[in-house]
Protein backbone atom coordinates (compact mmCIF):
# COMPACT_ATOMS: atom_id res chain seq x y z
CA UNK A 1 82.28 81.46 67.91
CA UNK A 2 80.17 84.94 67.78
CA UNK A 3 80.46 85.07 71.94
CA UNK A 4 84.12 84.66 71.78
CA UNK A 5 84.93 86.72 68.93
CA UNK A 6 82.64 89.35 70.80
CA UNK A 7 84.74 88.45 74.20
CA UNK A 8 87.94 89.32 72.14
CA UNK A 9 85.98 92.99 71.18
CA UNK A 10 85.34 93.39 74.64
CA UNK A 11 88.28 93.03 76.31
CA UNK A 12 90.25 95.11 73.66
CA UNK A 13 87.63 98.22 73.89
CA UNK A 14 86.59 97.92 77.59
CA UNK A 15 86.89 100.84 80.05
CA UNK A 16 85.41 101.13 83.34
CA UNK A 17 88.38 103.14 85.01
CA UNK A 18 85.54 105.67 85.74
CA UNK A 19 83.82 103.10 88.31
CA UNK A 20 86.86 102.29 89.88
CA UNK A 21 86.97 105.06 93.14
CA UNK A 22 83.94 103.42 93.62
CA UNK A 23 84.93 100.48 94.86
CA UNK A 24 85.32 100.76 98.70
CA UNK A 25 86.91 97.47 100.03
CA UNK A 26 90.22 96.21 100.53
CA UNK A 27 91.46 95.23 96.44
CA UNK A 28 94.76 93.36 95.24
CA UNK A 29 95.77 94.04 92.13
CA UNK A 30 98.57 91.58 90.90
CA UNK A 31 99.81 92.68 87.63
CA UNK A 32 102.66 89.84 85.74
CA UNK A 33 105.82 91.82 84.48
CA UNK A 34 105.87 89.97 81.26
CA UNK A 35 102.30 90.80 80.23
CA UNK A 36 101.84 91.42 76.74
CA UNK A 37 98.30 91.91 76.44
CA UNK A 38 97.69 93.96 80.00
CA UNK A 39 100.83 95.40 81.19
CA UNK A 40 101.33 96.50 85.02
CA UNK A 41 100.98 100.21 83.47
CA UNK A 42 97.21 98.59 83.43
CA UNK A 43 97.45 97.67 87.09
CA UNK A 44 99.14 100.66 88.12
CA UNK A 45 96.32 102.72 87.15
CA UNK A 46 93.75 100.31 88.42
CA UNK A 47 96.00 100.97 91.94
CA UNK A 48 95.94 104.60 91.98
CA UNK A 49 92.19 104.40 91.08
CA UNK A 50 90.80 101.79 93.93
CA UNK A 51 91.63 104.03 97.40
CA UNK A 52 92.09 100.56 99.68
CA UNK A 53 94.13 98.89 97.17
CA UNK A 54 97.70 97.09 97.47
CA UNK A 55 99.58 96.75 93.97
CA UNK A 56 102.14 93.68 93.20
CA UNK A 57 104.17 92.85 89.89
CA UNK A 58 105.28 89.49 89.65
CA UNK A 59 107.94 88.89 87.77
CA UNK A 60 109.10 86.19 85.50
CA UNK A 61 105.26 85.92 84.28
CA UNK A 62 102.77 87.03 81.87
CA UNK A 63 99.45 86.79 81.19
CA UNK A 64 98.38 83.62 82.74
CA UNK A 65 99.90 84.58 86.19
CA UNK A 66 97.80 82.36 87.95
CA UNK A 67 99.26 79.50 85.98
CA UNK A 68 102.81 80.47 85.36
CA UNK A 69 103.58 81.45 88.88
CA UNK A 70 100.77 79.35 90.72
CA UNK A 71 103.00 79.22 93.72
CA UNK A 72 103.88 82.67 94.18
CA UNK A 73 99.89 83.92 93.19
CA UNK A 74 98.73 81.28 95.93
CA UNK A 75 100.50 83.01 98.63
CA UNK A 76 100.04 86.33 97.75
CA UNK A 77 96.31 86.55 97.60
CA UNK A 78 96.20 84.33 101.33
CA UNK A 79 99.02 87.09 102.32
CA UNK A 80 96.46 89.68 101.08
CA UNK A 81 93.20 88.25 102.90
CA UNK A 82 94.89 87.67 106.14
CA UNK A 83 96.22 91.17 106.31
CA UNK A 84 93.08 93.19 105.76
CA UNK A 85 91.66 94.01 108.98
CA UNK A 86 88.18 92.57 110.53
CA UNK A 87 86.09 95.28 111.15
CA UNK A 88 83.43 94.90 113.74
């Protein structure tokens, strides 16, 4: 129970926005509109921080996106792949 309860610290007090315009590949950030616990205001500013990013808010979903919307989450991150571009 310590790990989880430690989990639950982390993911309240967790902030790596500063690493973010690090990352230099092509990122999706889906964020649910009926999150409770990470809003799309969190995705948003993952988005503007990530430089080769695409941002989508599904709606009619909250946190468990993935779950809730399996359908819609299954095609969007295929979507996503296939339209980055190969580089050679």
């Amino acid at each position: 129970m310590d790990a989880f309860a430690q989990l639950c610290r982390n993911f309240l007090t967790l902030n790596v926005t500063d690493r973010l315009p690090g990352i230099r590949v092509p990122t999706l950030v889906i964020s649910a509109a009926e999150d409770i616990l990470k809003p799309p205001s969190y995705g948003q500013i993952i988005h503007d921080q990530i430089p080769c990013s695409k941002f989508v808010v599904a709606e009619g979903a909250g946190h468990a996106l993935f779950l809730e919307k399996a359908d819609e989450f299954n095609r969007l991150v295929p979507d996503f792949i296939r339209g980055v571009p190969n580089e050679q």
